[in-house]
Protein backbone atom coordinates (compact mmCIF):
# COMPACT_ATOMS: atom_id res chain seq x y z
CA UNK A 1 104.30 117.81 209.17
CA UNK A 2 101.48 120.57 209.02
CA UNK A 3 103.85 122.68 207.24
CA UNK A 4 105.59 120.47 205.00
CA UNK A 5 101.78 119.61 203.75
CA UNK A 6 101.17 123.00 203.19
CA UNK A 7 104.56 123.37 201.18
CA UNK A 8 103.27 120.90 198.72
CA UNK A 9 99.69 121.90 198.62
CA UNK A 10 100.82 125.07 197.58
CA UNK A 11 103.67 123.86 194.90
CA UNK A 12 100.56 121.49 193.59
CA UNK A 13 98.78 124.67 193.22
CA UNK A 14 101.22 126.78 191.48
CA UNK A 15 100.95 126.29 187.55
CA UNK A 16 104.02 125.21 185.82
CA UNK A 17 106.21 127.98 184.17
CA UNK A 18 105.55 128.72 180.58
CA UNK A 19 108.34 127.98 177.79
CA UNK A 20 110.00 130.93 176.70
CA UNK A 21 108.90 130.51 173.03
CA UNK A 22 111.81 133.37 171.99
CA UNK A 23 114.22 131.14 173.19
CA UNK A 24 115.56 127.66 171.71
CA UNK A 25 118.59 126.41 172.94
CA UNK A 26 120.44 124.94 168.96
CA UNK A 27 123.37 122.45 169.50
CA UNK A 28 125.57 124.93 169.81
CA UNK A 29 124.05 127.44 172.70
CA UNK A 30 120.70 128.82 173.20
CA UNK A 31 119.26 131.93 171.00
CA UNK A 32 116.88 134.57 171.62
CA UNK A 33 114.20 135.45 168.83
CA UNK A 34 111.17 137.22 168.20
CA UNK A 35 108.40 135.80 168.43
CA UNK A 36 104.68 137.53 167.34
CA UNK A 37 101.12 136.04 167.44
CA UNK A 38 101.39 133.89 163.86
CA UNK A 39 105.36 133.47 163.81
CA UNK A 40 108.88 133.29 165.39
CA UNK A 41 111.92 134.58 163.62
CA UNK A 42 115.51 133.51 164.57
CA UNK A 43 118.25 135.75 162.59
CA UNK A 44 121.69 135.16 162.20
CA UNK A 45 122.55 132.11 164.10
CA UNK A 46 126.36 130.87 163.35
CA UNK A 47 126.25 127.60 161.42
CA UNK A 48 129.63 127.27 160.91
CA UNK A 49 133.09 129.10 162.06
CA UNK A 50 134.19 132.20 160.30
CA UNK A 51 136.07 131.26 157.38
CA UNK A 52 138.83 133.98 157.63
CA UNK A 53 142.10 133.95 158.22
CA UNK A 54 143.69 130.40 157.79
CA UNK A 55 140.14 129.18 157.65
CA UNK A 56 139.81 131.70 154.12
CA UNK A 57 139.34 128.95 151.40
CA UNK A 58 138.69 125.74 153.61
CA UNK A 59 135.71 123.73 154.42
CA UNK A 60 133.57 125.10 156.45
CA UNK A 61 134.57 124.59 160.63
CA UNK A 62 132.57 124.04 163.17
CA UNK A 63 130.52 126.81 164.87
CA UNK A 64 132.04 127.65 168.41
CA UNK A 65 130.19 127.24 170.73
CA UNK A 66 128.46 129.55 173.64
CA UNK A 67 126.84 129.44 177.02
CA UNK A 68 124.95 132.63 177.68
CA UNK A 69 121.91 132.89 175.37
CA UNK A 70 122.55 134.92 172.03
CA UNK A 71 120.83 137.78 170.92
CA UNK A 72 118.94 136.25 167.20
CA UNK A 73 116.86 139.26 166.91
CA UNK A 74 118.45 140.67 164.08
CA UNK A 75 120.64 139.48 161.11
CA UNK A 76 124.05 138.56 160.52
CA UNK A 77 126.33 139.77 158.11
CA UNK A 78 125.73 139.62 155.11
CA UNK A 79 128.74 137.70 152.43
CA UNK A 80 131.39 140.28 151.34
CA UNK A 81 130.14 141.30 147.93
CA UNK A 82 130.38 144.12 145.22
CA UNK A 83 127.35 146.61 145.19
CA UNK A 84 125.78 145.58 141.75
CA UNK A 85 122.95 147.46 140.11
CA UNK A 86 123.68 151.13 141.75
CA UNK A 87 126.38 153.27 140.01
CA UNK A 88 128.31 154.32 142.61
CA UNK A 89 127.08 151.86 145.46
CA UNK A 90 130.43 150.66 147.80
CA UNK A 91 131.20 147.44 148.31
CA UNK A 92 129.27 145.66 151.77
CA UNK A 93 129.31 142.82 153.91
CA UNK A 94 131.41 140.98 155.78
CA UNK A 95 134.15 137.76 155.26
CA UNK A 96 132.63 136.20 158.46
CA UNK A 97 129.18 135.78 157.26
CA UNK A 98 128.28 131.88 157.84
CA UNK A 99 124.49 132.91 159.61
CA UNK A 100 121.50 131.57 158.73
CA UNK A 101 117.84 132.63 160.04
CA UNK A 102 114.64 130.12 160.87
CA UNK A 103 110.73 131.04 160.97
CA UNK A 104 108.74 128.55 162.41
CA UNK A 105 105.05 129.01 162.81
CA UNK A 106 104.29 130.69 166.15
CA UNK A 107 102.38 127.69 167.34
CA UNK A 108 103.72 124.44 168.87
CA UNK A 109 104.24 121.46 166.14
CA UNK A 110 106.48 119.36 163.99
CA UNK A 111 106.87 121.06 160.88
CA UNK A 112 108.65 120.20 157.98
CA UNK A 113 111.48 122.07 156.26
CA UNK A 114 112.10 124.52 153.62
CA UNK A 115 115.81 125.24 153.49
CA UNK A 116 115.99 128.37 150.89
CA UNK A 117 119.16 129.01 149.14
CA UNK A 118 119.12 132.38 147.97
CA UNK A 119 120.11 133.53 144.15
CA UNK A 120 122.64 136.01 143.10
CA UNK A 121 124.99 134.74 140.25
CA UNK A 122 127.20 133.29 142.89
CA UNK A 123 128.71 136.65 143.47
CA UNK A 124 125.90 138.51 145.52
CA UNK A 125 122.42 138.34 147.89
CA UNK A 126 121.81 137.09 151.25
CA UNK A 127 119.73 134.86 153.26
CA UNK A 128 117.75 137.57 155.40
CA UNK A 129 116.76 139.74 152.10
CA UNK A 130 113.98 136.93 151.76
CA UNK A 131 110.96 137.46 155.11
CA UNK A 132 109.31 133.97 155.22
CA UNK A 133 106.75 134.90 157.70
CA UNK A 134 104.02 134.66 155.67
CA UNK A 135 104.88 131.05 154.13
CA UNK A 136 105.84 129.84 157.19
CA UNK A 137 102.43 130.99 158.92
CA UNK A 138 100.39 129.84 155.87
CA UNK A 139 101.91 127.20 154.92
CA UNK A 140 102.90 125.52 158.53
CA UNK A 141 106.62 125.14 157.74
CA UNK A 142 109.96 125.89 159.26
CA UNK A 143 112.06 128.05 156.61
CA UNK A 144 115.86 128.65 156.94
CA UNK A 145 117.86 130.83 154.64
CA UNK A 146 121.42 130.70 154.52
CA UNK A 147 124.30 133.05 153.74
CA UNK A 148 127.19 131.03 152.37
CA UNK A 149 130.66 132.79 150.33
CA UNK A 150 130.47 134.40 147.40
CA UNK A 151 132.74 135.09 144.11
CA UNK A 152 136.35 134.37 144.74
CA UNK A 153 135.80 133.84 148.28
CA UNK A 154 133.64 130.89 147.39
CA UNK A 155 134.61 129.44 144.66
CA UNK A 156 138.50 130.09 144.02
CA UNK A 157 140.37 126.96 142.01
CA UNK A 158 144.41 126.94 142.57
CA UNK A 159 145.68 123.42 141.95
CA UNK A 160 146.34 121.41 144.64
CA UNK A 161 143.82 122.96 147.00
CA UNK A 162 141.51 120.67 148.68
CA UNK A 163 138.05 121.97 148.01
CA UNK A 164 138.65 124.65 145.22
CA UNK A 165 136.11 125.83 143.62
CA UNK A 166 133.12 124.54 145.68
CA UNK A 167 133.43 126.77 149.26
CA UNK A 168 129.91 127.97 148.84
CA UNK A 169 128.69 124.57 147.77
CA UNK A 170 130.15 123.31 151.27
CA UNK A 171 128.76 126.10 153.27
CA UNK A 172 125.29 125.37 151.66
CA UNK A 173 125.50 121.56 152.65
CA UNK A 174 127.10 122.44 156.05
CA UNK A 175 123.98 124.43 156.73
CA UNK A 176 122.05 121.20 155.86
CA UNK A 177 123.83 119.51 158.26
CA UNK A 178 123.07 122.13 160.87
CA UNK A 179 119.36 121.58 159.73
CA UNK A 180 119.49 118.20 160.45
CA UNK A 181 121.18 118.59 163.74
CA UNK A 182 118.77 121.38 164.93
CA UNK A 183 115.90 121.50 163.17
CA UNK A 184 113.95 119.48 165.74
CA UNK A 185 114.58 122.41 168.37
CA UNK A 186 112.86 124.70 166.56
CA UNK A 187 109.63 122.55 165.58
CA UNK A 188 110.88 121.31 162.35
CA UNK A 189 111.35 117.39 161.29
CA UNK A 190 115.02 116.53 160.19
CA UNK A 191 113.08 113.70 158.00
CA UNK A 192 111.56 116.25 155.86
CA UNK A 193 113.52 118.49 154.63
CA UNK A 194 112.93 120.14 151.51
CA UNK A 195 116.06 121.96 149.56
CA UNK A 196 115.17 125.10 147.45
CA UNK A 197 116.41 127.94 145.28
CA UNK A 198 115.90 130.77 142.55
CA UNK A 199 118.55 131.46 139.82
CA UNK A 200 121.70 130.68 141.35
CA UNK A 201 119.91 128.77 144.10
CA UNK A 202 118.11 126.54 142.35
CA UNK A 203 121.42 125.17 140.67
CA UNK A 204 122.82 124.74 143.39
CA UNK A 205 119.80 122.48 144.32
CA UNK A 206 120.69 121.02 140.95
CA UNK A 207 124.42 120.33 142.25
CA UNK A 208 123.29 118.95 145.89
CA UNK A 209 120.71 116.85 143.97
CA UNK A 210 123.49 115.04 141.91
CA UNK A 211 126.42 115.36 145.24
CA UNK A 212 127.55 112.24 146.84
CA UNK A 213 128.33 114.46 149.65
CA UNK A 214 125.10 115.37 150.07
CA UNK A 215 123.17 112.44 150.67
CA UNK A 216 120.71 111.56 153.36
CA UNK A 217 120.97 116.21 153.81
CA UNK A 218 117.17 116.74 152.26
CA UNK A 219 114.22 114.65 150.94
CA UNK A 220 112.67 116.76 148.34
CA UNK A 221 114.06 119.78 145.93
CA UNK A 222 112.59 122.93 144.72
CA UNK A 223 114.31 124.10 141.56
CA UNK A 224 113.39 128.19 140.35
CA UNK A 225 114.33 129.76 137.19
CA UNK A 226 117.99 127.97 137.20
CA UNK A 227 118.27 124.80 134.68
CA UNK A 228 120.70 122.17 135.80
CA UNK A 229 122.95 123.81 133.47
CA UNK A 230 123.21 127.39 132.52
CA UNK A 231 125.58 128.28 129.41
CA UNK A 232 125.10 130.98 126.58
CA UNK A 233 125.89 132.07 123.46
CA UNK A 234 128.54 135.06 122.69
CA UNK A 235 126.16 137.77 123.43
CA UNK A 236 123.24 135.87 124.41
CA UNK A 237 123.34 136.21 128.78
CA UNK A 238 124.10 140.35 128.14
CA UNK A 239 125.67 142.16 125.18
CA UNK A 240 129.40 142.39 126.02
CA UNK A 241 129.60 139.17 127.27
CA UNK A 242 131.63 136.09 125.60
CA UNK A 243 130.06 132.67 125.81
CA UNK A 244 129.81 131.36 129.06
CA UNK A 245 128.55 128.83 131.92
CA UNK A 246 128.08 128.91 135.54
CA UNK A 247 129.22 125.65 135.89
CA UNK A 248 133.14 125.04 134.80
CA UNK A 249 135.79 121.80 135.26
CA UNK A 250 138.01 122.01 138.06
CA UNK A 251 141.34 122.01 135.62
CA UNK A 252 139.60 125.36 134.47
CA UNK A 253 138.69 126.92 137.39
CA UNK A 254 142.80 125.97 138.48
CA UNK A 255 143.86 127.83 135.52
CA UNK A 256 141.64 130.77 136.26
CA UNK A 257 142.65 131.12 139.82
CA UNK A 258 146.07 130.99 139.31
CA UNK A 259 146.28 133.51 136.91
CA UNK A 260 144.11 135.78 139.25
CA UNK A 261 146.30 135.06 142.17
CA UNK A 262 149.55 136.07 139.99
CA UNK A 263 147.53 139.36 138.99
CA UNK A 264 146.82 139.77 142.78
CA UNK A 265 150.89 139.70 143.70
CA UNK A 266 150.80 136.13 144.79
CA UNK A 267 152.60 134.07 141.61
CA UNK A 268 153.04 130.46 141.63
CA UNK A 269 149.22 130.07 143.15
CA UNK A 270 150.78 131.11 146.47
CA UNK A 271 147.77 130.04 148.61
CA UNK A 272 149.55 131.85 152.25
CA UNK A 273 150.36 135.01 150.03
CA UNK A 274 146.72 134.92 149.01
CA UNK A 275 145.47 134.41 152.83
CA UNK A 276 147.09 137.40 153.60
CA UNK A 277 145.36 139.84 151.08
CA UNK A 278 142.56 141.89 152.61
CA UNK A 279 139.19 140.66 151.55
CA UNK A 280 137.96 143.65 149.71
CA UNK A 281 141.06 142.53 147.30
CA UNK A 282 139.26 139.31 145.98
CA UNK A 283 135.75 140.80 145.26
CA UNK A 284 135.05 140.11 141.37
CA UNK A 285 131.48 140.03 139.98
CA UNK A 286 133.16 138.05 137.01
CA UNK A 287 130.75 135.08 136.07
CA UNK A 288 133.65 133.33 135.63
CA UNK A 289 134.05 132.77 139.38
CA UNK A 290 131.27 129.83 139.85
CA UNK A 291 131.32 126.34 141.12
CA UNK A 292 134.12 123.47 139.73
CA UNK A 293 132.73 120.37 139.00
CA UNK A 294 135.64 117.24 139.07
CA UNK A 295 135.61 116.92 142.97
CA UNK A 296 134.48 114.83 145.83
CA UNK A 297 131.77 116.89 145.84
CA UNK A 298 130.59 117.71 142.50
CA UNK A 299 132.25 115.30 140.45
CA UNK A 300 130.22 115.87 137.06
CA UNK A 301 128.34 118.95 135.73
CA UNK A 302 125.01 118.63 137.18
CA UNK A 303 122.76 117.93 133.61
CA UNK A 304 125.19 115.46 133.07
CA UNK A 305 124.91 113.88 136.11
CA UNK A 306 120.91 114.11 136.09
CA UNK A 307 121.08 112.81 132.24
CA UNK A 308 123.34 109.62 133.17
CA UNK A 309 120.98 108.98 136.37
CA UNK A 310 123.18 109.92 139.11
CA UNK A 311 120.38 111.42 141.62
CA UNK A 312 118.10 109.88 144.45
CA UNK A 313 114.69 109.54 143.35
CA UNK A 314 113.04 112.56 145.19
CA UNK A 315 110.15 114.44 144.38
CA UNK A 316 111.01 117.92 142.67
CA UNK A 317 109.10 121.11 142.00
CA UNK A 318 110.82 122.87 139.02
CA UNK A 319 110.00 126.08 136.90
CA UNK A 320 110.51 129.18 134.88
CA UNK A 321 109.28 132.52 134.44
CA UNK A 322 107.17 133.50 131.54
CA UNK A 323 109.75 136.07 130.14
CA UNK A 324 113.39 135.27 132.28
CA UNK A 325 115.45 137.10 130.21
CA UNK A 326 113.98 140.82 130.25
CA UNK A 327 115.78 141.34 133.14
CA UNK A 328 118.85 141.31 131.61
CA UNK A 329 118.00 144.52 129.61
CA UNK A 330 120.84 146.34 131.17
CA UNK A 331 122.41 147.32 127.78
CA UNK A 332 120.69 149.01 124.33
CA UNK A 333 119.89 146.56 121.81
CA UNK A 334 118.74 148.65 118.49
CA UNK A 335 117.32 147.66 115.05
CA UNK A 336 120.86 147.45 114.19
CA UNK A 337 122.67 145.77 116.93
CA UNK A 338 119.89 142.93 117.37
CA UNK A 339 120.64 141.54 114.41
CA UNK A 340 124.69 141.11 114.72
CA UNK A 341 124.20 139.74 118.57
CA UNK A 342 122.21 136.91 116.51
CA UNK A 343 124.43 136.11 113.96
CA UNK A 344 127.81 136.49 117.14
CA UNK A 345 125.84 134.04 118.87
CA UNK A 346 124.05 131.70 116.69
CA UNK A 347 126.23 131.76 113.15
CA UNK A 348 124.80 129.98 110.58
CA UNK A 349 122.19 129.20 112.26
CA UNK A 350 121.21 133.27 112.51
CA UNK A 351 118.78 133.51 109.94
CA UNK A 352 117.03 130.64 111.07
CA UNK A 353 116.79 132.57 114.88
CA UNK A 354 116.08 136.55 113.31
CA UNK A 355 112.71 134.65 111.05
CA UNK A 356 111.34 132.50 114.47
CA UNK A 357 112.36 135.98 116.65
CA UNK A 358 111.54 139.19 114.24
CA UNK A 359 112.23 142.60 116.17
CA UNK A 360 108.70 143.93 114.46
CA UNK A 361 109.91 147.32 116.57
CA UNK A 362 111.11 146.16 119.52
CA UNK A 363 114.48 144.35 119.23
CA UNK A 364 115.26 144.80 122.59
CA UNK A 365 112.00 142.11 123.58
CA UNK A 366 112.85 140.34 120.23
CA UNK A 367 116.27 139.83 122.12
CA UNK A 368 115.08 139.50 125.25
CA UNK A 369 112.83 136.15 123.84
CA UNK A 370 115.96 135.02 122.66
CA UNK A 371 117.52 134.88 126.17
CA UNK A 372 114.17 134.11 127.63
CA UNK A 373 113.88 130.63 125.29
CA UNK A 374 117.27 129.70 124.45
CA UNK A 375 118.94 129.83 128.26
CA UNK A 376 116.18 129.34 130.43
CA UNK A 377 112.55 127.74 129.69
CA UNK A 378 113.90 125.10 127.03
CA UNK A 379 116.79 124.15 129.04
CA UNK A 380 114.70 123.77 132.16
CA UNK A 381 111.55 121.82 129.86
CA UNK A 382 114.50 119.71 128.76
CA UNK A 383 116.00 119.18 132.46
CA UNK A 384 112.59 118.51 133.60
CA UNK A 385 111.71 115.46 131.35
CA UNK A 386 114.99 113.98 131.79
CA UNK A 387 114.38 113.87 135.48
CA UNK A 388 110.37 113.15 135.52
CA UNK A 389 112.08 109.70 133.70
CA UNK A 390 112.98 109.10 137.59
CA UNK A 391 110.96 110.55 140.11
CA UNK A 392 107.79 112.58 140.56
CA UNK A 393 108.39 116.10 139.10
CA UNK A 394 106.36 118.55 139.10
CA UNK A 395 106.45 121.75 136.81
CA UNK A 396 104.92 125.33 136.58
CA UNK A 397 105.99 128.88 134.62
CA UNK A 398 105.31 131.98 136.75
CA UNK A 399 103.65 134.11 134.48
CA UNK A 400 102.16 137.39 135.42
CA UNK A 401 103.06 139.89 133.17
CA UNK A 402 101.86 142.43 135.49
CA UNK A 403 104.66 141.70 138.21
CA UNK A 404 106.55 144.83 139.93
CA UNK A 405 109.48 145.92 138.45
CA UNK A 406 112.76 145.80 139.95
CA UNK A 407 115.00 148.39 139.98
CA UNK A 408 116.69 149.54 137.05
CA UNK A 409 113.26 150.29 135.75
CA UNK A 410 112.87 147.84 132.59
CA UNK A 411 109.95 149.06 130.33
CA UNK A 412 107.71 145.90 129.49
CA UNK A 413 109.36 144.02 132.34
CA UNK A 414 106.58 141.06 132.27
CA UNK A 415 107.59 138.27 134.04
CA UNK A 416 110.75 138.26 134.29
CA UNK A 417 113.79 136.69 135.94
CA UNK A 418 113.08 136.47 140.05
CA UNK A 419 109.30 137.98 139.04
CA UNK A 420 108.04 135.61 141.80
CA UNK A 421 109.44 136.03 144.66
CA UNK A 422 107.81 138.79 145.71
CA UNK A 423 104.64 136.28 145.53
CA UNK A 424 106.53 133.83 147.51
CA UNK A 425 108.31 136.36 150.13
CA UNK A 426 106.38 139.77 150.41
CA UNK A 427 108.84 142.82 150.21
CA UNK A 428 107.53 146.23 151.00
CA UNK A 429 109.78 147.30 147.55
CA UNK A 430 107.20 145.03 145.38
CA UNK A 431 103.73 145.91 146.66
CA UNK A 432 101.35 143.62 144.97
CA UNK A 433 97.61 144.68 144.59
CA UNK A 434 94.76 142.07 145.40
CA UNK A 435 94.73 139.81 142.28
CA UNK A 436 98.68 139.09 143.04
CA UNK A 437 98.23 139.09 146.78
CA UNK A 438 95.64 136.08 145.78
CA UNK A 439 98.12 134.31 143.10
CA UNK A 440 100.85 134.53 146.01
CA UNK A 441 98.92 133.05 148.86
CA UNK A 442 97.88 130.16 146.26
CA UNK A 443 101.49 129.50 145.20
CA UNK A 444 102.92 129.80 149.05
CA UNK A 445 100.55 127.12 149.46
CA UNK A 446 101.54 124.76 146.58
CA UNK A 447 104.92 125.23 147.85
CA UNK A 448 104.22 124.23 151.23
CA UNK A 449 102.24 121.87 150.34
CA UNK A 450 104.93 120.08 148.48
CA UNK A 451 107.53 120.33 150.98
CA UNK A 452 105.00 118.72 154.06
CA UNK A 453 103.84 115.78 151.10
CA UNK A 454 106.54 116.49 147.72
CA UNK A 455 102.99 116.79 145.92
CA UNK A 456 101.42 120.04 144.22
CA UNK A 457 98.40 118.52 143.89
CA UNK A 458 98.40 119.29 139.98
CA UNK A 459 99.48 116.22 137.67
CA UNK A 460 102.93 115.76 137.03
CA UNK A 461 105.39 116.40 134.26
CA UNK A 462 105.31 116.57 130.95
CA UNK A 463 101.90 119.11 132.16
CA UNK A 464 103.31 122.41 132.83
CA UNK A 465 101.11 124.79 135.78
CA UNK A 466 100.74 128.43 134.73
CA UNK A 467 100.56 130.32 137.76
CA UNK A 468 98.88 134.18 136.55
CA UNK A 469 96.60 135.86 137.79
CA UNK A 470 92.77 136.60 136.63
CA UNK A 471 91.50 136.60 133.73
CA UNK A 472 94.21 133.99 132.51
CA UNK A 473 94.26 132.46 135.79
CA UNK A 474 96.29 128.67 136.93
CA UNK A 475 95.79 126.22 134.36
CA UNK A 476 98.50 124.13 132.60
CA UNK A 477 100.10 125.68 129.99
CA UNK A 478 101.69 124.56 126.59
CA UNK A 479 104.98 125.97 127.83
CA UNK A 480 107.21 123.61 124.88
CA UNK A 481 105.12 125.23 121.79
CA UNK A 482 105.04 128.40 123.09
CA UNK A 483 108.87 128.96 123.75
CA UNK A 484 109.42 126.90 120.71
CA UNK A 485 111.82 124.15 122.60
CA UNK A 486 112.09 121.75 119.14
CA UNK A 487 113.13 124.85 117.45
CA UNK A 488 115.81 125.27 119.64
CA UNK A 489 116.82 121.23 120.27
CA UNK A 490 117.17 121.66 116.81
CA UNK A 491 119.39 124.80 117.07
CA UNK A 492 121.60 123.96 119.86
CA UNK A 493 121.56 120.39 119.95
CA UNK A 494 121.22 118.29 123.02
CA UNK A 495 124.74 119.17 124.57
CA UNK A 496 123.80 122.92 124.57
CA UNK A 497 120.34 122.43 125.48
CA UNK A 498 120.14 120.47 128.41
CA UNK A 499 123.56 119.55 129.30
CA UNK A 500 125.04 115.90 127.63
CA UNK A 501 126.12 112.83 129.60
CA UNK A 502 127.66 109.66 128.45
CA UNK A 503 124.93 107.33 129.77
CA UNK A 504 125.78 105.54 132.77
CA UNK A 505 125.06 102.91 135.89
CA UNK A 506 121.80 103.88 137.49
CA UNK A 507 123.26 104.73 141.14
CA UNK A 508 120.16 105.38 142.91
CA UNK A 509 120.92 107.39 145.98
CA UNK A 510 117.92 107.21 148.70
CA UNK A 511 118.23 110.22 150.85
């Protein structure tokens, strides 16, 4: 009895074991992180199966499972994809590439979520190029990014096949669904999710916001520098390109794959001829290969679908950058060349566009305003009043003109296209000095603050919030008159600005 008393006094005495704070076992098998004194980092954690083999051009599977805790200190592979802005730069990544990553503050809690889908065109990027550290310290959220398949991979149309042309749309909501499944393991709430993106990203936000297939996945949406729709003129997106959109009907995206199949050997949109390609076969950087709209899950372009009222009513944080389209300043425009891109793109209409946007000795920033006006700010101003008739929006332009450059150099960058993430996810290649290290903590905080309450605290739409740094400062902005957005309603028309829809039933979809 003595010793038996002893045996418990001592167990009493013994303090209980501490969690392992590196380790959180997901629905699928336990992972191993880091963890440091403000944050813990999970990297490439399987959300789904690899989609290879017979799985190449299906719905996302299933992770498999696993017993013995996995190593999460590092990232998974990246999506196959084509080395873009480097002549000479190979081709990288990897056909199984269905990882994601989470930060979660390093102290114990219920956090909500920001689920960050990265940009890229569709046809490049990668979930661990963006360190949320910071924002998830600051702000007191739990971030995932996701990797999910890219260009033909992702977003191949044959007829007949079940899923065509949205494979990266599914892997993005099949990631949501891991969310919702796991998120509570790693300190986040399933019940407060918010869904955000930049360029590509954000419209695929856009799609997810107007997805049957999609409801009940998220509770708010974040929407950078990608309108609901994104179409161009003839020369308008770059130079040598035609007119285009990165949103297409399915019948289209049919037509376009089978032709690319018969190019590739397989005629007769052989899907098991296709299968058995290698990978590297089906890389394209062609804008051409983007998401199909006339399915389960997409079944109308997304402006339409936000114009006729087919979205939940959820609070949204939308924007653009100050000057978009100088990074698209890949090719020469001259005094000469300016002109005749106007009058490819804009016809009769030219002379109207060349006296609102004179080169006055630059026509490659005369060009660039264009672009910067025409495809992104009006279209998102117009976007954002058509859904602030719904729900709470909320609406800012990045705007410091000061930003670092990414490479290729651009002389007189500004703010241009992806300007702010740097602000939002600090990257050793964008050092910011002390006036932008102050703008970003201010803007990691409106974002965080909007995913834990889907409020900025600035008012909502139609005021726009400048974000910029001293002496300018955050203030609203008139963002409409300043991009001259009834100039270009007037140009365009409401189709090509924002994205028609036949009006329609109200279907309200509560997620």
């Amino acid at each position: 009895m003595i010793a038996s008393a002893l045996v418990a006094l001592v167990l009493l005495t013994v303090p209980p074991a501490t969690p392992d704070r590196a380790v959180v076992r997901t629905a699928d098998g336990p992972v191993r992180g880091t963890v440091t004194a403000h944050s813990r980092t999970f990297q490439g954690i399987p959300y789904a199966a690899p989609p290879v083999g017979e799985n190449r051009w299906r719905a996302p599977r299933p992770a498999h499972s696993w017993v013995s805790t996995k190593d999460a200190t590092k990232p998974g592979e990246v999506c196959l994809q084509r080395g873009l802005f480097l002549p000479g730069t190979p081709d990288f990544g990897s056909e199984d590439c269905l990882f994601l990553n989470v930060t979660t503050p390093a102290k114990p809690g219920r956090y909500p979520v920001l689920v960050w889908i990265h940009g890229g065109g569709f046809v490049y990027g990668s979930g661990d190029y963006y360190d949320a550290r910071q924002l998830a310290e600051r702000g007191d959220v739990v971030v995932v990014t996701v990797n999910y398949r890219l260009g033909t991979l992702g977003y191949l149309g044959l007829p007949g096949l079940s899923g065509g042309g949205v494979f990266g749309l599914q892997d993005q909501q099949a990631a949501l669904r891991w969310v919702r499944r796991n998120a509570a393991a790693f300190g986040g709430d399933p019940a407060n999710v918010t869904l955000s993106g930049e360029s590509a990203g954000a419209l695929s936000a856009c799609a997810h916001l107007t997805s049957p297939t999609a409801l009940g996945l998220f509770h708010k949406v974040i929407i950078q520098s990608g309108p609901c729709t994104l179409r161009w003129q003839p020369g308008a997106l770059l130079p040598s390109l035609p007119a285009g959109s990165l949103w297409i009907p399915r019948a289209e995206a049919d037509r376009a794959g089978a032709e690319r199949a018969a190019a590739l050997g397989c005629p007769d949109a052989d899907l098991a001829c296709l299968r058995r390609l290698p990978a590297s076969a089906l890389l394209t950087n062609d804008l051409g290969v983007a998401p199909a709209y006339g399915g389960p899950l997409l079944p109308d372009e997304p402006a339409a679908a936000v114009r006729a009222g087919h979205t939940p009513r959820l609070p949204v944080l939308i924007g653009s950058n100050r000057d978009e389209h100088r990074a698209y300043l890949y090719e020469e425009i001259t005094e000469r060349s300016y002109p005749e891109l106007i009058r490819a793109g804009y016809g009769e209409q030219a002379d109207r566009v060349l006296a609102k946007y004179p080169a006055h000795g630059s026509p490659a920033l005369a060009w660039a305003a264009v672009g910067t006006d025409a495809i992104w700010t009006c279209p998102t101003h117009r976007i954002t009043g058509e859904l602030a008739r719904r729900m709470p929006v909320y609406a800012y332009e990045f705007r410091d003109r000061t930003a670092p450059i990414l490479p290729p150099e651009i002389p007189v960058a500004g703010a241009y296209h992806a300007a702010e993430l740097a602000y939002l996810f600090p990257h050793p290649a964008y050092p910011l000095n002390s006036a932008q290290l102050a703008l970003g903590e201010r803007m990691q905080r409106y974002w965080a603050e909007f995913a834990h309450t889907g409020s900025t605290g600035w008012p909502t739409a139609p005021t726009v919030q400048g974000l910029d740094i001293p002496p300018t400062g955050i203030g609203p902005v008139d963002l409409a008159g300043e991009h001259h957005c009834d100039f270009w309603s007037e140009i365009l028309g409401t189709e090509a600005h924002g994205g028609a829809g036949p009006a329609g039933v109200d279907r309200d979809r509560p997620h």
